[in-house]
PDB file of N, CA and C in Angstrom:
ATOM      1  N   UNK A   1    -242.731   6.670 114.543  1.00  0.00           N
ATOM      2  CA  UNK A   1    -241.596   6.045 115.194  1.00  0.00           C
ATOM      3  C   UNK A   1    -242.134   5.218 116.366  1.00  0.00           C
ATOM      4  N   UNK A   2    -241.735   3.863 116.309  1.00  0.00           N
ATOM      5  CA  UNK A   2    -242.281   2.910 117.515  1.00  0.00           C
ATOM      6  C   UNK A   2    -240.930   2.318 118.190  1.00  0.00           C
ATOM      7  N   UNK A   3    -241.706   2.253 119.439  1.00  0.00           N
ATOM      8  CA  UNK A   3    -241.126   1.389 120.162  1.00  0.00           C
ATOM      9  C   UNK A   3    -239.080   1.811 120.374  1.00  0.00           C
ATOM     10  N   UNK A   4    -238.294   1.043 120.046  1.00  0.00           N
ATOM     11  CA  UNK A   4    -237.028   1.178 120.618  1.00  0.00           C
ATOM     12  C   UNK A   4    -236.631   2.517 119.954  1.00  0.00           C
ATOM     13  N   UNK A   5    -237.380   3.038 118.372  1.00  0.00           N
ATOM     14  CA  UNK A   5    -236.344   4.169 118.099  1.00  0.00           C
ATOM     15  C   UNK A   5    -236.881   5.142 119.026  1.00  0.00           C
ATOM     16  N   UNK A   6    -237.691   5.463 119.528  1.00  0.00           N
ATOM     17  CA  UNK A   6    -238.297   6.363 120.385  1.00  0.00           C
ATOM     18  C   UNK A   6    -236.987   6.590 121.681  1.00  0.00           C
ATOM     19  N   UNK A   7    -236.789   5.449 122.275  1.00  0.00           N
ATOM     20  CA  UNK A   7    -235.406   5.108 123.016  1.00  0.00           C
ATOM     21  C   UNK A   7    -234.218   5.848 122.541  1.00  0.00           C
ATOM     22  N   UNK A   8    -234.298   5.257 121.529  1.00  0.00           N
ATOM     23  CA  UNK A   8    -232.682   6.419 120.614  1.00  0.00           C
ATOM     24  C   UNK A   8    -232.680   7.426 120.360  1.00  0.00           C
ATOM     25  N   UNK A   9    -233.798   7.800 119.953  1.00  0.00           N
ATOM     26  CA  UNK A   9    -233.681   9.418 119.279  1.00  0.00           C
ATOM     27  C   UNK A   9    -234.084  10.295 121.049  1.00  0.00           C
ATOM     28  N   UNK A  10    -234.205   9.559 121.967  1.00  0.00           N
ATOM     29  CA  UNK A  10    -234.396  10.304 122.874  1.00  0.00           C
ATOM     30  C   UNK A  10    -232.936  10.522 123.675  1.00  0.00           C
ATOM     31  N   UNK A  11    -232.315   9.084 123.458  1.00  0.00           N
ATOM     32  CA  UNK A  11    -231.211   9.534 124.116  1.00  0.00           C
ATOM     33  C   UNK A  11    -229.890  10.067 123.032  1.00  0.00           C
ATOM     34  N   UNK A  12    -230.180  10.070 121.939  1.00  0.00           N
ATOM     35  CA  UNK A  12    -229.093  11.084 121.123  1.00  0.00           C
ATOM     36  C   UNK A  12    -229.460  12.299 121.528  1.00  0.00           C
ATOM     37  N   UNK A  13    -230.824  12.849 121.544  1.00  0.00           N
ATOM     38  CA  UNK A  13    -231.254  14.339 121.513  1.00  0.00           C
ATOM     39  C   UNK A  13    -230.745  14.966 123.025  1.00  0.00           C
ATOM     40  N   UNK A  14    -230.833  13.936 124.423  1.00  0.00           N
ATOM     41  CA  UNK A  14    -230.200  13.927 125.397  1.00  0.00           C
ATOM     42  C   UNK A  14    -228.647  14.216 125.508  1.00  0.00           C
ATOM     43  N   UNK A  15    -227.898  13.461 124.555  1.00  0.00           N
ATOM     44  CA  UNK A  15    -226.296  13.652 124.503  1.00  0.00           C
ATOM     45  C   UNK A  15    -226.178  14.500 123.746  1.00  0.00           C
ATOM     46  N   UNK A  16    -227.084  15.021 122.771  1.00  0.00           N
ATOM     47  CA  UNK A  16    -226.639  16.670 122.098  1.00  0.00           C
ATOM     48  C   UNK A  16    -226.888  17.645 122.479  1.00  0.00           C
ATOM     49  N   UNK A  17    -227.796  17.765 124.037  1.00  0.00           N
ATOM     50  CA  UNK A  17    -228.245  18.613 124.604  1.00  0.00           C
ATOM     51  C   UNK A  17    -226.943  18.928 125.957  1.00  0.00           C
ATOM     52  N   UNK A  18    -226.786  17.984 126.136  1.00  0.00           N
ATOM     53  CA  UNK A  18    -225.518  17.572 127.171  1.00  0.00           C
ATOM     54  C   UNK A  18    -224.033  18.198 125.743  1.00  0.00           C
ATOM     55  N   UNK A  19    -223.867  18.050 125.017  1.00  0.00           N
ATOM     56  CA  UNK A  19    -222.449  19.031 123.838  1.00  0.00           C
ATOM     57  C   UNK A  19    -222.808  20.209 123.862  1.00  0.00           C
ATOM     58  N   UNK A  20    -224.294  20.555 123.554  1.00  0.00           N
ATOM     59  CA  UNK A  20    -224.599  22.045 123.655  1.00  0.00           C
ATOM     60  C   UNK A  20    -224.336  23.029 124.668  1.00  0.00           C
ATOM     61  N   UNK A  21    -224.054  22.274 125.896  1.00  0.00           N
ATOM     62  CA  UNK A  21    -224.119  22.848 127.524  1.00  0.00           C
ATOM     63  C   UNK A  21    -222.592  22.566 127.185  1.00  0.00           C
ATOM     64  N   UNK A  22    -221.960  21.729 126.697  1.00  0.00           N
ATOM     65  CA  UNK A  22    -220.479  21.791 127.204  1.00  0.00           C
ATOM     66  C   UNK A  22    -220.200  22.573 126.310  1.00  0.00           C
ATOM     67  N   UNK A  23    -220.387  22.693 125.032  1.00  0.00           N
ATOM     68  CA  UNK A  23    -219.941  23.939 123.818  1.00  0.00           C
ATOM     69  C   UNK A  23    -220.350  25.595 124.618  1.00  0.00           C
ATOM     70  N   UNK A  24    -221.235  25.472 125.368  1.00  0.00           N
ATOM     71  CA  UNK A  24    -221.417  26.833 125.993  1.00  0.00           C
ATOM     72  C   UNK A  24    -220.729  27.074 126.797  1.00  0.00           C
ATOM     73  N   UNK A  25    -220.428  26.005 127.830  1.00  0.00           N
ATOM     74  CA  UNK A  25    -219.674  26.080 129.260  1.00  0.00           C
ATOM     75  C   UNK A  25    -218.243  26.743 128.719  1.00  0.00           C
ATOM     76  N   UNK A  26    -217.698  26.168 128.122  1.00  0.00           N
ATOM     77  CA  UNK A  26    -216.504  26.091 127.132  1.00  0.00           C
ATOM     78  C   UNK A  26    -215.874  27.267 126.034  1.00  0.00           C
ATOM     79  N   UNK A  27    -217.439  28.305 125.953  1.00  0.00           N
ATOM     80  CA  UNK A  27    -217.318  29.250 124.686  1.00  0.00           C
ATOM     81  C   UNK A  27    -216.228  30.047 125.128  1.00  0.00           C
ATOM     82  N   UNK A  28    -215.367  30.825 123.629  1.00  0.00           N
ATOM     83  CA  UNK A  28    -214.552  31.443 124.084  1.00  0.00           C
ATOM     84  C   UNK A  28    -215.301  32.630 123.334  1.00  0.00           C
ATOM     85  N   UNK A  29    -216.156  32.625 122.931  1.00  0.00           N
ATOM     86  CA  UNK A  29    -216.845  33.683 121.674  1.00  0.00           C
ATOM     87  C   UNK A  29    -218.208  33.408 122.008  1.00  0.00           C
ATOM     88  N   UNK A  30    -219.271  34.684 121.575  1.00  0.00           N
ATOM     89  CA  UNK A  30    -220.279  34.613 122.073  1.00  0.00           C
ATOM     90  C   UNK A  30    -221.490  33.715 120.974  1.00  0.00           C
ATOM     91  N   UNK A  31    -220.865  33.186 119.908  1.00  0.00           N
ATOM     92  CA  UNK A  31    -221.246  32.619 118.853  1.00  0.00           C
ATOM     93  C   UNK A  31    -221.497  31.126 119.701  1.00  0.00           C
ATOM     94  N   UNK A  32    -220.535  30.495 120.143  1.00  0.00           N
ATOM     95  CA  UNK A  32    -220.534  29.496 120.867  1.00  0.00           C
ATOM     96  C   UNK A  32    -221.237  29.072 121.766  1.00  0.00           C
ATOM     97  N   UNK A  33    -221.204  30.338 122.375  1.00  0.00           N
ATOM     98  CA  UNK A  33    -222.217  30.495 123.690  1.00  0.00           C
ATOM     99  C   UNK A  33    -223.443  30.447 123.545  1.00  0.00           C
ATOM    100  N   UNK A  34    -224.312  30.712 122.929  1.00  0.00           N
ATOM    101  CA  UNK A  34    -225.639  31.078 122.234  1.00  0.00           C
ATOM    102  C   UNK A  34    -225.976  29.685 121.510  1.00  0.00           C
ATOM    103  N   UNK A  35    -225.186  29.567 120.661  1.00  0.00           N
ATOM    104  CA  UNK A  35    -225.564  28.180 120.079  1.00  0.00           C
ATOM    105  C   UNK A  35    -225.745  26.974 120.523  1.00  0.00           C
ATOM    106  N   UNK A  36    -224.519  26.930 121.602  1.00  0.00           N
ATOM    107  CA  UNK A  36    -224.537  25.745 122.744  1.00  0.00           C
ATOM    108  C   UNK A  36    -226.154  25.885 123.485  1.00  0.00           C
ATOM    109  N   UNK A  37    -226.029  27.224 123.881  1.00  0.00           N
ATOM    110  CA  UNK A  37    -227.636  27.195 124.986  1.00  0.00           C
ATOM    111  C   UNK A  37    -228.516  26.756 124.032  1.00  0.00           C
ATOM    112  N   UNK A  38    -228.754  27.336 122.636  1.00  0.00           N
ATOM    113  CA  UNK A  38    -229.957  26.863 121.722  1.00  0.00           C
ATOM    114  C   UNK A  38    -229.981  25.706 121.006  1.00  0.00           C
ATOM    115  N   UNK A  39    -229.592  24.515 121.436  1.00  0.00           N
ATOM    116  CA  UNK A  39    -228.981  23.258 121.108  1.00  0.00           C
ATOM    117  C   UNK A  39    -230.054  22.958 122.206  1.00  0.00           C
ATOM    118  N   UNK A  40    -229.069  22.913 123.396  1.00  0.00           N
ATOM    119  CA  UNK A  40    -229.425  22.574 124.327  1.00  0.00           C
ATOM    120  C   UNK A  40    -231.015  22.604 124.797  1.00  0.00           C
ATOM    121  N   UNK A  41    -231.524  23.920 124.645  1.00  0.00           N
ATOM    122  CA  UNK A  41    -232.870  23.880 124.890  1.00  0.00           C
ATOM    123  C   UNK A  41    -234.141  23.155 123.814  1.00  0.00           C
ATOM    124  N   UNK A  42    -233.297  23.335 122.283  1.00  0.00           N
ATOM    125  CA  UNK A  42    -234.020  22.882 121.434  1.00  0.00           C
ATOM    126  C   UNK A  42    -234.155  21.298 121.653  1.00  0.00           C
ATOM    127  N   UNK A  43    -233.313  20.660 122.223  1.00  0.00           N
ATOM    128  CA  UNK A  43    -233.163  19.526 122.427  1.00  0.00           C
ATOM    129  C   UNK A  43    -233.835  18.818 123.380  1.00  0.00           C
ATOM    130  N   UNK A  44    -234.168  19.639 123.935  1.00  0.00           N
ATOM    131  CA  UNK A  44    -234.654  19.596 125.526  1.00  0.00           C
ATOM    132  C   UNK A  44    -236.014  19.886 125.154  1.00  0.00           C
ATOM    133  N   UNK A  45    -236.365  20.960 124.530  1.00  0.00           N
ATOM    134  CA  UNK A  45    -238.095  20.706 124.010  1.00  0.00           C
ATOM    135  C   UNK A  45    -238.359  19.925 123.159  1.00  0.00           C
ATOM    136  N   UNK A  46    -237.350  19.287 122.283  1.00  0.00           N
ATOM    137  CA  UNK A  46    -238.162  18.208 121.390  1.00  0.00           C
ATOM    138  C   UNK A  46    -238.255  16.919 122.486  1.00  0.00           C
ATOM    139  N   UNK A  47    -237.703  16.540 123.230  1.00  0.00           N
ATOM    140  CA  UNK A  47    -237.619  15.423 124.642  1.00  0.00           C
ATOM    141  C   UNK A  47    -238.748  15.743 125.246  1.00  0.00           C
ATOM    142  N   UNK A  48    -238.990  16.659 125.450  1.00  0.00           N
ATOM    143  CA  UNK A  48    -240.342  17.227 126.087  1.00  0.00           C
ATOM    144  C   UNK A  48    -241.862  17.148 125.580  1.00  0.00           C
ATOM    145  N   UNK A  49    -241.398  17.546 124.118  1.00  0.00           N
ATOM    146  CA  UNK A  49    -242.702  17.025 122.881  1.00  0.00           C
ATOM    147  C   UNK A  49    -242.540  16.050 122.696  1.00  0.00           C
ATOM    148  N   UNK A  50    -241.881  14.848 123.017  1.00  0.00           N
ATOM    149  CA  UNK A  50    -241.838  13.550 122.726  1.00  0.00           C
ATOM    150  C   UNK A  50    -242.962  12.860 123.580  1.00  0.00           C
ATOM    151  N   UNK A  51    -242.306  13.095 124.635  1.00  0.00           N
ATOM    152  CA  UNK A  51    -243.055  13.086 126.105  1.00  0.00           C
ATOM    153  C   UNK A  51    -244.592  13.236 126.501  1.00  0.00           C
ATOM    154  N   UNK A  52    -244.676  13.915 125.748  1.00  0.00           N
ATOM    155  CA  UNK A  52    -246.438  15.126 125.915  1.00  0.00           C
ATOM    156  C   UNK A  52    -247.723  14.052 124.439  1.00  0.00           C
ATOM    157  N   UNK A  53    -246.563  14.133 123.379  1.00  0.00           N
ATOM    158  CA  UNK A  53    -247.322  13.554 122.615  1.00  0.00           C
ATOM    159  C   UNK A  53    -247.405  11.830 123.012  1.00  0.00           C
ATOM    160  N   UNK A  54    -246.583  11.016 123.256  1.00  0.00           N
ATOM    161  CA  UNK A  54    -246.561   9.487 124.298  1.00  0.00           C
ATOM    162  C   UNK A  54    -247.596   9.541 124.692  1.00  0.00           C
ATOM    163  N   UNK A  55    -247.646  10.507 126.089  1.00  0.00           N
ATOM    164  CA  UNK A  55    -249.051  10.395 126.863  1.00  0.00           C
ATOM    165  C   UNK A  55    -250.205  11.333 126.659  1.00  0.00           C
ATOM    166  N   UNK A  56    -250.158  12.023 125.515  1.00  0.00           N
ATOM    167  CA  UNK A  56    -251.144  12.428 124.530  1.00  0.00           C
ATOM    168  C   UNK A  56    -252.335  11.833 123.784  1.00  0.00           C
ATOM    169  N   UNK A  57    -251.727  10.651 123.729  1.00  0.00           N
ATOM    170  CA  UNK A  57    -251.828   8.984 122.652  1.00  0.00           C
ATOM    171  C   UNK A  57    -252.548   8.238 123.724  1.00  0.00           C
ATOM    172  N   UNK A  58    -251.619   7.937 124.585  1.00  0.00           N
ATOM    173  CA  UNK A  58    -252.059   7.451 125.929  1.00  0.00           C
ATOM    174  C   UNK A  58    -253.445   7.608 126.034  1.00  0.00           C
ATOM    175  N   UNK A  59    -253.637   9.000 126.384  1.00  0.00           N
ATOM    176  CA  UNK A  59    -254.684   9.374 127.324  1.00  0.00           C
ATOM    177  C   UNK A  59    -255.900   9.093 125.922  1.00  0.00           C
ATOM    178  N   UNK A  60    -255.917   9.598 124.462  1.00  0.00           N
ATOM    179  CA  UNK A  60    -256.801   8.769 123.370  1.00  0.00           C
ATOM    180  C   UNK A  60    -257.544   7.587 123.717  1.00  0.00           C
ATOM    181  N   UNK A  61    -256.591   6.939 123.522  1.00  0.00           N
ATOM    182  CA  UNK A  61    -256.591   5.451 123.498  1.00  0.00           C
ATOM    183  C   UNK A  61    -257.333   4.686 124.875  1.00  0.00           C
ATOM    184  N   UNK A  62    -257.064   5.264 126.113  1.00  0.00           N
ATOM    185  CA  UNK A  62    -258.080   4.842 127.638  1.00  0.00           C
ATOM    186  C   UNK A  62    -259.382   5.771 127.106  1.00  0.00           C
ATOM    187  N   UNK A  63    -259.315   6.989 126.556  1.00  0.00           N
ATOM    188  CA  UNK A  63    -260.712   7.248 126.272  1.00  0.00           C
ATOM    189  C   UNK A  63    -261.745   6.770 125.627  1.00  0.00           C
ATOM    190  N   UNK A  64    -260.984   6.351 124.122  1.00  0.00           N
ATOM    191  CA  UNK A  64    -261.485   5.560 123.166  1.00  0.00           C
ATOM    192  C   UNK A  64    -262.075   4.198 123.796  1.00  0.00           C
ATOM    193  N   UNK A  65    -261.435   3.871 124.910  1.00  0.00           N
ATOM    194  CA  UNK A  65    -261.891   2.062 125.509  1.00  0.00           C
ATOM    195  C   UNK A  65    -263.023   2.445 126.449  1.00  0.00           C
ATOM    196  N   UNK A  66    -263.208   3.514 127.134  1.00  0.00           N
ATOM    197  CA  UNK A  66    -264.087   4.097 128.279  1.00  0.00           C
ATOM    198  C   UNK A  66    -265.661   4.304 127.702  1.00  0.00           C
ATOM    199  N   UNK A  67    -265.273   4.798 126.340  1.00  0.00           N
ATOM    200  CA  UNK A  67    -266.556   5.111 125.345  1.00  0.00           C
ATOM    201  C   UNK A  67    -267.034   3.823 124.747  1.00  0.00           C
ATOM    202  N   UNK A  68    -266.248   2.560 124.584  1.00  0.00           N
ATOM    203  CA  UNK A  68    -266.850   1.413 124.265  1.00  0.00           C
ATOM    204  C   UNK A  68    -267.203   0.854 125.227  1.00  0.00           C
ATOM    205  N   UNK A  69    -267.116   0.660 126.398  1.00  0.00           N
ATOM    206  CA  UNK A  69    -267.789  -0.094 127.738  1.00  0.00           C
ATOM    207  C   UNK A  69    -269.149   0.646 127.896  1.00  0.00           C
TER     208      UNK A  69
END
């Protein structure tokens, strides 16, 4: 995934992490509650592994140029 979808799928995973917190805030049952939080966090670590692997790549790629000079 390049460039702008990286943008999208970061900010959908953002606004489903943000339903998960309101489906919890909101639960009237503990089914709700649980699911909302595990939305939320799952969502929140894939944003996070998005993140890690970006400048994962990053940091490759200045190495790879450091070893050719």
């Amino acid at each position: 995934m390049e460039g702008t979808g990286k943008w999208i799928t970061g900010g959908i995973l953002g606004f489903m992490a943000f339903i998960g917190l309101l489906a919890a805030s909101r639960a009237s049952d503990t089914a709700f509650y649980y699911g909302g939080w595990l939305l939320a966090i799952g969502c929140i670590g894939t944003i996070f592994m998005m993140v890690t692997k970006h400048y994962n790549h990053m940091d490759e790629r200045i190495a790879r140029q450091r070893e050719q000079e």
